[in-house]
PDB file of N, CA and C in Angstrom:
ATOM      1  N   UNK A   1     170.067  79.217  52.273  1.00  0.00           N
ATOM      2  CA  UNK A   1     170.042  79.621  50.886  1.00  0.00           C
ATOM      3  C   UNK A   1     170.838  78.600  50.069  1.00  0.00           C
ATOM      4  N   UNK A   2     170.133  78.227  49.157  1.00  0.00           N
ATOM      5  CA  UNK A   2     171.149  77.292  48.206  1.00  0.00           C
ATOM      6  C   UNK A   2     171.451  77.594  47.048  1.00  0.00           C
ATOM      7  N   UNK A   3     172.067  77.423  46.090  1.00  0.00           N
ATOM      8  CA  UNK A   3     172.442  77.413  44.727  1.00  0.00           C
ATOM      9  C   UNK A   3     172.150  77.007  43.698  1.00  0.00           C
ATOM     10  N   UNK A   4     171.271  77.760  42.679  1.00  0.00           N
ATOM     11  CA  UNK A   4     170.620  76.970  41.742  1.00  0.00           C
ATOM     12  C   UNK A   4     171.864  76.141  40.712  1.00  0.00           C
ATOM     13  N   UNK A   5     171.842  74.973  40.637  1.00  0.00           N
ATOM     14  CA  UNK A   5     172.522  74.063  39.729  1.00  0.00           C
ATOM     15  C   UNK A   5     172.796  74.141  38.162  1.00  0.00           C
ATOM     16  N   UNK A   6     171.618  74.962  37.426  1.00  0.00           N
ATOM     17  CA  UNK A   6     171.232  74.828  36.330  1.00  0.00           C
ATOM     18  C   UNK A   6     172.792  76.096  35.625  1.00  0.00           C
ATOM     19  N   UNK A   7     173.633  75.887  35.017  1.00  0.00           N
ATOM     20  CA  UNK A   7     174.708  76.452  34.805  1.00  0.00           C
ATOM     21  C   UNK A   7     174.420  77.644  33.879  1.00  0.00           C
ATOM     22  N   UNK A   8     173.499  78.173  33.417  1.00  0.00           N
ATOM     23  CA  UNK A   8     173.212  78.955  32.755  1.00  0.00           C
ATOM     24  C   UNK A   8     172.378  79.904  33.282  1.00  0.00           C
ATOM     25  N   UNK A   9     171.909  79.591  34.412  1.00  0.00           N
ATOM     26  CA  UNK A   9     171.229  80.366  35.722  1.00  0.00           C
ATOM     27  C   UNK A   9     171.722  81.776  35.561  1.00  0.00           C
ATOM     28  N   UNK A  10     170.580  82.611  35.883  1.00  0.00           N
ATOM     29  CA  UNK A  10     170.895  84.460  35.927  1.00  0.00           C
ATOM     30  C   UNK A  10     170.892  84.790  37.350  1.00  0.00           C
ATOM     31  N   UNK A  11     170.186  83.619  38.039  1.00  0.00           N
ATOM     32  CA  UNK A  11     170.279  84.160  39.204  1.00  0.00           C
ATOM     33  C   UNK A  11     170.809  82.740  40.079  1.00  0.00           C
ATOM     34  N   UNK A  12     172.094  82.698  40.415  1.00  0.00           N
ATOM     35  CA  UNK A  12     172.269  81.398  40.648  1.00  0.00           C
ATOM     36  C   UNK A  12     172.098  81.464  42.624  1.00  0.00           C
ATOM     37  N   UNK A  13     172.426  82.251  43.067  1.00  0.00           N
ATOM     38  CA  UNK A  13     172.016  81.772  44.618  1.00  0.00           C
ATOM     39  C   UNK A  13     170.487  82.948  44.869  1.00  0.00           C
ATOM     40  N   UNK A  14     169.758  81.786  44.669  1.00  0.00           N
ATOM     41  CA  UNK A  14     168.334  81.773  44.804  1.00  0.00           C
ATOM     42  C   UNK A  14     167.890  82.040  46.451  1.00  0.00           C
ATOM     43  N   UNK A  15     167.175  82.866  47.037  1.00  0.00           N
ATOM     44  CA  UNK A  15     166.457  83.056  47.893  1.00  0.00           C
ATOM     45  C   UNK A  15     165.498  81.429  48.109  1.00  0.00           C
ATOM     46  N   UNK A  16     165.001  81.005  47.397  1.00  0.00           N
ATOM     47  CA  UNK A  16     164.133  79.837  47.493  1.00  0.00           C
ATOM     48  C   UNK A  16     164.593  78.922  46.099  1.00  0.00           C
ATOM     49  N   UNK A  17     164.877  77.842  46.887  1.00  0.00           N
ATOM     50  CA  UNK A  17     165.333  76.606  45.310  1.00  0.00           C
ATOM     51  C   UNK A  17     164.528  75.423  45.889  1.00  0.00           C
ATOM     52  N   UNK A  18     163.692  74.579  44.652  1.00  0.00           N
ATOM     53  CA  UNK A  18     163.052  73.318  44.894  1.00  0.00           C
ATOM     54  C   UNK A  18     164.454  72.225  44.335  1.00  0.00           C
ATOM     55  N   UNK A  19     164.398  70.966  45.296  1.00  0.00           N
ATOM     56  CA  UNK A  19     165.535  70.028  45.007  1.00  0.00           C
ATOM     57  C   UNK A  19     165.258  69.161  44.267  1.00  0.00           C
ATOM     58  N   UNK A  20     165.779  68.423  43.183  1.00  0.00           N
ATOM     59  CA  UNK A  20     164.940  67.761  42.587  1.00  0.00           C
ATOM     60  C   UNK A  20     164.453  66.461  43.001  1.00  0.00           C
ATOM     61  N   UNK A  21     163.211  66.056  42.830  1.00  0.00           N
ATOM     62  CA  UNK A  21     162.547  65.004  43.241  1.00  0.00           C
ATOM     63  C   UNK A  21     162.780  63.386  43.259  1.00  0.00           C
ATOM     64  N   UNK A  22     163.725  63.148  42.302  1.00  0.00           N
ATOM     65  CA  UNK A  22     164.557  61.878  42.132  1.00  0.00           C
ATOM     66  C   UNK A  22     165.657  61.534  42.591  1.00  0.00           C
ATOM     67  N   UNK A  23     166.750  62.795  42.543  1.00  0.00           N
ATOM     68  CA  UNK A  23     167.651  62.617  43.575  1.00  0.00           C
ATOM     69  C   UNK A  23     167.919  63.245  44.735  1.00  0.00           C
ATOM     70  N   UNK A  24     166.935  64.117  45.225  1.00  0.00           N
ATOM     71  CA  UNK A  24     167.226  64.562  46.383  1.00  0.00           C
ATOM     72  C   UNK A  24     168.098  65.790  46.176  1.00  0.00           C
ATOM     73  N   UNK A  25     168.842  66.010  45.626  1.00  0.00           N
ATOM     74  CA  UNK A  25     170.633  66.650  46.214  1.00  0.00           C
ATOM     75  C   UNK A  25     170.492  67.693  45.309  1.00  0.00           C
ATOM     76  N   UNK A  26     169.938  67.854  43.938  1.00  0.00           N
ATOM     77  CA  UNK A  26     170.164  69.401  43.205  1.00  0.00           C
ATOM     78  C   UNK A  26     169.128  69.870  43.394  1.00  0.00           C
ATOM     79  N   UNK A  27     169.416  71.406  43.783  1.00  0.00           N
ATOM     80  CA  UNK A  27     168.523  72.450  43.890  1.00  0.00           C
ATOM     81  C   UNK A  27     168.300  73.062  42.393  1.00  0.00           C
ATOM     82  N   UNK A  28     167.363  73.758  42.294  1.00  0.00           N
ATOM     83  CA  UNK A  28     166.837  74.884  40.641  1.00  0.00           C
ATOM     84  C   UNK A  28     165.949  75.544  41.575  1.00  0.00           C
ATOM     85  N   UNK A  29     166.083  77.018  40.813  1.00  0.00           N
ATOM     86  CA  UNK A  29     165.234  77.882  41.443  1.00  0.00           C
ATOM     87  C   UNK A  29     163.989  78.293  41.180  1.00  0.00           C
ATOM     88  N   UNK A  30     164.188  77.436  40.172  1.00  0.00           N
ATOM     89  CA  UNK A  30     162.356  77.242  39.125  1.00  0.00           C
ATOM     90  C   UNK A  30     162.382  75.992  38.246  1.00  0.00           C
ATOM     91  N   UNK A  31     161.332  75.963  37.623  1.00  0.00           N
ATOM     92  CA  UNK A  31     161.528  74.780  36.407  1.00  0.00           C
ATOM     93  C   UNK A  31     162.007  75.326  35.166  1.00  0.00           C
ATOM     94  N   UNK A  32     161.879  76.539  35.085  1.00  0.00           N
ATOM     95  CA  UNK A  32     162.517  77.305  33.872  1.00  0.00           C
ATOM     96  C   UNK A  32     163.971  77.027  34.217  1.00  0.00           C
ATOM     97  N   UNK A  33     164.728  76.526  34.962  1.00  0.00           N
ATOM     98  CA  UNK A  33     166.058  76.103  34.905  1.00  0.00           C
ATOM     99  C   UNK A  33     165.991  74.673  34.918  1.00  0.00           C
ATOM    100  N   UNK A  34     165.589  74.264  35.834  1.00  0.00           N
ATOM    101  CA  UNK A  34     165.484  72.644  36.048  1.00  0.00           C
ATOM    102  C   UNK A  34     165.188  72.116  34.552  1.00  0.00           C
ATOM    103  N   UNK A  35     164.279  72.460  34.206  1.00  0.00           N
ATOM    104  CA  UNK A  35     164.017  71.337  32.634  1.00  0.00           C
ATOM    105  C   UNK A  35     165.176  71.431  31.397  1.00  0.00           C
ATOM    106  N   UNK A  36     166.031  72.839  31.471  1.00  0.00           N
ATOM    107  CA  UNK A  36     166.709  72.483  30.363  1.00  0.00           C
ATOM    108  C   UNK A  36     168.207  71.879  31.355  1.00  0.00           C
ATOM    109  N   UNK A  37     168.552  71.966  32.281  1.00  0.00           N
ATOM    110  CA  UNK A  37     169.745  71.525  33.041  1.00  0.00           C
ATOM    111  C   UNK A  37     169.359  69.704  32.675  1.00  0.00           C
ATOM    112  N   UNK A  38     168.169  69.377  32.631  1.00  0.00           N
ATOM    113  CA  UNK A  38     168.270  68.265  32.746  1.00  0.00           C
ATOM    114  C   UNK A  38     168.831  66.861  31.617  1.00  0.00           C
ATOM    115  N   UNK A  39     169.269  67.732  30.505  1.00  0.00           N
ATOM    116  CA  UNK A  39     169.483  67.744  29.158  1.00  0.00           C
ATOM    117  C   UNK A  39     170.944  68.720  28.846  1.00  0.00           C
ATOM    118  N   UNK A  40     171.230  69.578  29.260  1.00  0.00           N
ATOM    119  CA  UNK A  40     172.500  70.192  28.892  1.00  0.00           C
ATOM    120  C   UNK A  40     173.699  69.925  28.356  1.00  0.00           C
ATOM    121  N   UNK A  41     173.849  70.487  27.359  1.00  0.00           N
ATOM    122  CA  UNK A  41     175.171  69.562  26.791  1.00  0.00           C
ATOM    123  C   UNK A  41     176.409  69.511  27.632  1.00  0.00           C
ATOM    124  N   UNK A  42     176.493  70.869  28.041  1.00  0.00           N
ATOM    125  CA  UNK A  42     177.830  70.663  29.190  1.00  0.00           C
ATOM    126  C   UNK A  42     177.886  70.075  30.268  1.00  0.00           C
ATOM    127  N   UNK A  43     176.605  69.750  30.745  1.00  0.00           N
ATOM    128  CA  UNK A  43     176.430  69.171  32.429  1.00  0.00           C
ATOM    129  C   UNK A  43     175.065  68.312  32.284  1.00  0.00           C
ATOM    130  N   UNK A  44     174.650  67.545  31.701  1.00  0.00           N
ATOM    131  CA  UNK A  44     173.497  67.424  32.088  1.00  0.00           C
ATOM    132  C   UNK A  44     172.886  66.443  33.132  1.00  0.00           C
ATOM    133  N   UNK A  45     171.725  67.031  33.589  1.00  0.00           N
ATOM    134  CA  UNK A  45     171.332  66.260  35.161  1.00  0.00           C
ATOM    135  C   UNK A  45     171.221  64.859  35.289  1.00  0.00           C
ATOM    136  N   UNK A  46     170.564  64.802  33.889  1.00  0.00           N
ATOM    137  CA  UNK A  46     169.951  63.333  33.925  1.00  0.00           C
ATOM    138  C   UNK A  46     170.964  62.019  34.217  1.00  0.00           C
ATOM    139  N   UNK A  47     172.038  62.191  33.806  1.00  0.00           N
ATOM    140  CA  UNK A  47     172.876  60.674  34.473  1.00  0.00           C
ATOM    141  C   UNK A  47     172.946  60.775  36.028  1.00  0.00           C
ATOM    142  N   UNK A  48     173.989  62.084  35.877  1.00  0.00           N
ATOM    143  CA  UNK A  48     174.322  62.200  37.786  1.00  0.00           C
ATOM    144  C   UNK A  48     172.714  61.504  38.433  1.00  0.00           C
ATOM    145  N   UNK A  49     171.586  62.603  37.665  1.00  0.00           N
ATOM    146  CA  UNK A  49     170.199  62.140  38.741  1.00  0.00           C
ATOM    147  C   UNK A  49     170.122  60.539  38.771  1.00  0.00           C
ATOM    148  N   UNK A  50     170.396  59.843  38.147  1.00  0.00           N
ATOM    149  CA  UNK A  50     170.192  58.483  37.382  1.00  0.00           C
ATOM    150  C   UNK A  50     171.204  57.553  38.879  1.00  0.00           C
ATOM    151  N   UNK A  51     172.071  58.068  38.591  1.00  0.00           N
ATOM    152  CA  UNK A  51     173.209  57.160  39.391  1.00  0.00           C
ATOM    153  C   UNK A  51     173.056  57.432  41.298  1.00  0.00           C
ATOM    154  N   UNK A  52     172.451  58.764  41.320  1.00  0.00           N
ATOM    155  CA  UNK A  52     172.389  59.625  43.125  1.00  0.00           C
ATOM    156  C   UNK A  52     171.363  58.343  43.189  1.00  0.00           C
ATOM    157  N   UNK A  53     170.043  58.116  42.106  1.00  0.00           N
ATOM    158  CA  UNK A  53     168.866  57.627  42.490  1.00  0.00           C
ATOM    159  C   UNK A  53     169.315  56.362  42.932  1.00  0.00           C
ATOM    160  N   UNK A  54     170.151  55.582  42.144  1.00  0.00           N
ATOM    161  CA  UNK A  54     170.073  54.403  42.371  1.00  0.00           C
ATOM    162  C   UNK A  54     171.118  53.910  44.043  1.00  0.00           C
ATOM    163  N   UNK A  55     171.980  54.996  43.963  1.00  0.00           N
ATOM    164  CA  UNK A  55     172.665  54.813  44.993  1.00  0.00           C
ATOM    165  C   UNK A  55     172.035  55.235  46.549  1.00  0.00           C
ATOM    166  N   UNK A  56     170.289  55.857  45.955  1.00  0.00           N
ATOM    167  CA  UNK A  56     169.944  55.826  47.398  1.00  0.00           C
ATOM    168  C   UNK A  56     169.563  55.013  47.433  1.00  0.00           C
ATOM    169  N   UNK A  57     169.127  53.770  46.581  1.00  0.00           N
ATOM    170  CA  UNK A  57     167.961  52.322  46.827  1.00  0.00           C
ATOM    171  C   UNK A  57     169.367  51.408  47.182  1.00  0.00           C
ATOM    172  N   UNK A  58     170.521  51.722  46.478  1.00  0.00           N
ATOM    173  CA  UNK A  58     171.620  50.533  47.637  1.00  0.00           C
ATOM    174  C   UNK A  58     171.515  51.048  48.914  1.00  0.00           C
ATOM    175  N   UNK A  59     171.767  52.210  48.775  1.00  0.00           N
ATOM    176  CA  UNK A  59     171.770  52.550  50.369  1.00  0.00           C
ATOM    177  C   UNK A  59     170.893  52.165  51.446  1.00  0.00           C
ATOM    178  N   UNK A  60     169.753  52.086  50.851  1.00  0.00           N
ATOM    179  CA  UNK A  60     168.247  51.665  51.753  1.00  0.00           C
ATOM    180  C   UNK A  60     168.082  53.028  52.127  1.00  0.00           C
ATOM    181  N   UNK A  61     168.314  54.748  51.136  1.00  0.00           N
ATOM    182  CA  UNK A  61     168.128  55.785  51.434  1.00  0.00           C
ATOM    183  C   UNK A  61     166.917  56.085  51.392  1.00  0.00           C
ATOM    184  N   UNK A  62     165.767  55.984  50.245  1.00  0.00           N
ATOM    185  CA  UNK A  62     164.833  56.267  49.969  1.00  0.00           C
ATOM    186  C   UNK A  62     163.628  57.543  50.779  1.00  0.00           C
ATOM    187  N   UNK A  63     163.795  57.194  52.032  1.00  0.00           N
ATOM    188  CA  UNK A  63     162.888  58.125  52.660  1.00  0.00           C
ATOM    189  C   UNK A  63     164.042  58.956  52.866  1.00  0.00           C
ATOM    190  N   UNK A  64     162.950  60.472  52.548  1.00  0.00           N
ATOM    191  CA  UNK A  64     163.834  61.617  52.235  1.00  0.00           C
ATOM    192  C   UNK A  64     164.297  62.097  53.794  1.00  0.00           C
ATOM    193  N   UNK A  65     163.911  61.784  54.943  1.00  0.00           N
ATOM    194  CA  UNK A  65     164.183  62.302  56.223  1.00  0.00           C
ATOM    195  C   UNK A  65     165.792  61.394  56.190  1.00  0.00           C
ATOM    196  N   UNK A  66     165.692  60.021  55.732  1.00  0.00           N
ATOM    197  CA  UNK A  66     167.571  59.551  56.611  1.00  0.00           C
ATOM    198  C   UNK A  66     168.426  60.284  55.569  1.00  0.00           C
ATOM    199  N   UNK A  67     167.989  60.640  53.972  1.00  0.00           N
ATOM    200  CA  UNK A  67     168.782  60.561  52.783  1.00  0.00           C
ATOM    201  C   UNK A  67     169.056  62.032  53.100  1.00  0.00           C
ATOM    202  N   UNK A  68     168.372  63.580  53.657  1.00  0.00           N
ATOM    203  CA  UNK A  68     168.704  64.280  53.953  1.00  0.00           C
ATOM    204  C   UNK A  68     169.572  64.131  55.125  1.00  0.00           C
ATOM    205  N   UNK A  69     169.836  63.022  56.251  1.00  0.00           N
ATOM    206  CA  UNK A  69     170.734  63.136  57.193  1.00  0.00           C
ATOM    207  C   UNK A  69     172.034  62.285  56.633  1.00  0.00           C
ATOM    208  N   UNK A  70     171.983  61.453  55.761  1.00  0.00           N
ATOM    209  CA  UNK A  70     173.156  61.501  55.075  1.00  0.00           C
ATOM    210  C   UNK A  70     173.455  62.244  54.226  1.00  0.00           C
ATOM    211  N   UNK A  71     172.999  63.277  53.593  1.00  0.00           N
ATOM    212  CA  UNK A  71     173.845  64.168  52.901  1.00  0.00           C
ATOM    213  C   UNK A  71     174.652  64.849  53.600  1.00  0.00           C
ATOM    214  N   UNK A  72     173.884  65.396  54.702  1.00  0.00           N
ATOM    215  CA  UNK A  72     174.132  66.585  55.640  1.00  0.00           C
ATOM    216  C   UNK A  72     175.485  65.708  56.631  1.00  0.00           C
ATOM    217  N   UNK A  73     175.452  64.794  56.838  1.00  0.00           N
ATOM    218  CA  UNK A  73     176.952  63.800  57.477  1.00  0.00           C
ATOM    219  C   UNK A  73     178.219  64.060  56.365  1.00  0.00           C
ATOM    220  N   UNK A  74     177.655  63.457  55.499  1.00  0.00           N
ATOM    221  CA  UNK A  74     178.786  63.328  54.297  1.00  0.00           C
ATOM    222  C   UNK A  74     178.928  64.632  53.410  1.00  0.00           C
ATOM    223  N   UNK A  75     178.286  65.508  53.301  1.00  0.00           N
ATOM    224  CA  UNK A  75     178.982  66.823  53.780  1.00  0.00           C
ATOM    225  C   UNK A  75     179.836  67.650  54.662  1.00  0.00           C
ATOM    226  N   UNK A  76     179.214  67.161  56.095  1.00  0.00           N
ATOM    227  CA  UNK A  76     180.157  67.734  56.827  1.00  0.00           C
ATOM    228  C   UNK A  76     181.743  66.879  56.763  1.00  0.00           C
ATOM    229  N   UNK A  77     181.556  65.507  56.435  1.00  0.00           N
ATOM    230  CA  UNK A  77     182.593  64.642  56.106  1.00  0.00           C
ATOM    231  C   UNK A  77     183.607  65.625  55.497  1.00  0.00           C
ATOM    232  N   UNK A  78     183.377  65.614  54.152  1.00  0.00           N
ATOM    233  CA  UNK A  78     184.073  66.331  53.252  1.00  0.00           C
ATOM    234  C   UNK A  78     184.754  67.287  53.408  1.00  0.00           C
ATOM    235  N   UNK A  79     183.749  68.681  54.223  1.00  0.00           N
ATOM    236  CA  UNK A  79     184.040  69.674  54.747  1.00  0.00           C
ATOM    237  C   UNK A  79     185.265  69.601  55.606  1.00  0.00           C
ATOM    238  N   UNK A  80     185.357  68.924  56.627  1.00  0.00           N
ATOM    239  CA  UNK A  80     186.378  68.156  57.155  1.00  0.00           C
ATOM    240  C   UNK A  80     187.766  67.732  57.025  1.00  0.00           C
ATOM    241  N   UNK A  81     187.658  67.031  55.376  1.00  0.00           N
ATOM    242  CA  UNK A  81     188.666  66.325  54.999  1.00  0.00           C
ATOM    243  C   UNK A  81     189.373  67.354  54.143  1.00  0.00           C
ATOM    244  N   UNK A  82     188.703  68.110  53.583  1.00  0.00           N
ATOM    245  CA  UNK A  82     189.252  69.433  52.810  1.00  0.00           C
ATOM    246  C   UNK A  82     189.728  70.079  53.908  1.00  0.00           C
ATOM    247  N   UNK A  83     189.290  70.536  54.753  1.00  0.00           N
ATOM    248  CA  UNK A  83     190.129  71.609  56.048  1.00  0.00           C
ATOM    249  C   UNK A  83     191.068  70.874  56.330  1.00  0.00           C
ATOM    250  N   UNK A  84     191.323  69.596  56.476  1.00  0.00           N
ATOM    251  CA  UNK A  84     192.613  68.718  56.823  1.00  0.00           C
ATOM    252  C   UNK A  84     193.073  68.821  55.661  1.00  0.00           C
ATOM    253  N   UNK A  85     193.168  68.734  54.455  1.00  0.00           N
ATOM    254  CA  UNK A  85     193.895  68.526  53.178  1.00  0.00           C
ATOM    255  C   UNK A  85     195.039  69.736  53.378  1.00  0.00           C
ATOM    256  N   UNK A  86     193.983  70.951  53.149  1.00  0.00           N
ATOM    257  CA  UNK A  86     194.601  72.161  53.128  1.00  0.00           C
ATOM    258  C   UNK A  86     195.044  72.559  54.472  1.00  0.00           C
ATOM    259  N   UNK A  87     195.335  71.813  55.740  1.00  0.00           N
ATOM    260  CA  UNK A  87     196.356  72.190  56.725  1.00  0.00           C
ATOM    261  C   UNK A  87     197.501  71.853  56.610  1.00  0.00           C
ATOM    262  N   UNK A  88     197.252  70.005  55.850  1.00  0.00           N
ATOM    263  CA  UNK A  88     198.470  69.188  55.454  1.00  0.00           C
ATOM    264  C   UNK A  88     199.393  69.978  54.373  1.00  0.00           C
ATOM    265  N   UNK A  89     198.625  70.769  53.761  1.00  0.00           N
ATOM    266  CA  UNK A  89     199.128  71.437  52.536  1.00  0.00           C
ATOM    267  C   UNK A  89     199.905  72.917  53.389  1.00  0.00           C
ATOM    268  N   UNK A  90     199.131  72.900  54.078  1.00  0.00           N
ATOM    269  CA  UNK A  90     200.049  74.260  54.517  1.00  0.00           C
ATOM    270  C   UNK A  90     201.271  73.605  55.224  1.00  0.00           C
ATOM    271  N   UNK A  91     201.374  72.621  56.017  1.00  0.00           N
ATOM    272  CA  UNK A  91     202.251  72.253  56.894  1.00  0.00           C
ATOM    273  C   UNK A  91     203.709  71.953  55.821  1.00  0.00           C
ATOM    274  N   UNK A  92     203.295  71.090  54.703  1.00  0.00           N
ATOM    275  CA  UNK A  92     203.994  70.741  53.876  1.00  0.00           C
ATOM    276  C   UNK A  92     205.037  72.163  53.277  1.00  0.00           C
ATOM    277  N   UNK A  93     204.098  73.056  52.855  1.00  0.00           N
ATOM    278  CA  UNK A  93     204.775  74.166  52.413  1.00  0.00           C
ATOM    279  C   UNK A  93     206.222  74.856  53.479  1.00  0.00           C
ATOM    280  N   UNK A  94     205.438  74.365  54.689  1.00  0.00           N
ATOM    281  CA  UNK A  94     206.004  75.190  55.748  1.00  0.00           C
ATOM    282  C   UNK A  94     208.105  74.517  55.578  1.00  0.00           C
ATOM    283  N   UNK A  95     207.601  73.266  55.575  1.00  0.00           N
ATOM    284  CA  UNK A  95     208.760  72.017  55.985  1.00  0.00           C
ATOM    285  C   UNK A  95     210.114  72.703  54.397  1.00  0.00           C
TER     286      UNK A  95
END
């Protein structure tokens, strides 16, 4: 299950979300969210999409099978480095 992106969303964790087609990485749970997210004054998609895109053609990401196995790496990366952050953080408290 993923999370529709679009910040004004009524229903934000969507049973079924399409990702968007340029960058891969944001989900919407329809186009009735996707088209105005892409424009939003508070968030809007279009740079982030602009900059993910170009950073998959440095990457040599393009085909969506490796660019989904690097998300899914550098996610779990993250995931990772946050559970270490916040141990360091607990340890610290402890001292």
């Amino acid at each position: 299950m993923n999370k529709c992106m679009h910040l004004m969303c009524t229903r934000p964790i969507a049973v079924k979300t399409a990702v968007c087609v340029k960058c891969g990485i944001v989900h919407y749970c329809s186009a009735q969210c996707q088209r105005p997210a892409w424009r939003a004054p508070e968030l809007p998609h279009k740079p982030l999409c602009d900059v993910i895109h170009t950073l998959r053609a440095v990457l040599q990401l393009e085909d969506s099978a490796e660019w989904d196995s690097w998300v899914i790496r550098t996610k779990a990366t993250d995931m990772q480095c946050s559970s270490n952050l916040h141990l360091i953080k607990k340890i610290a408290d402890m001292l």
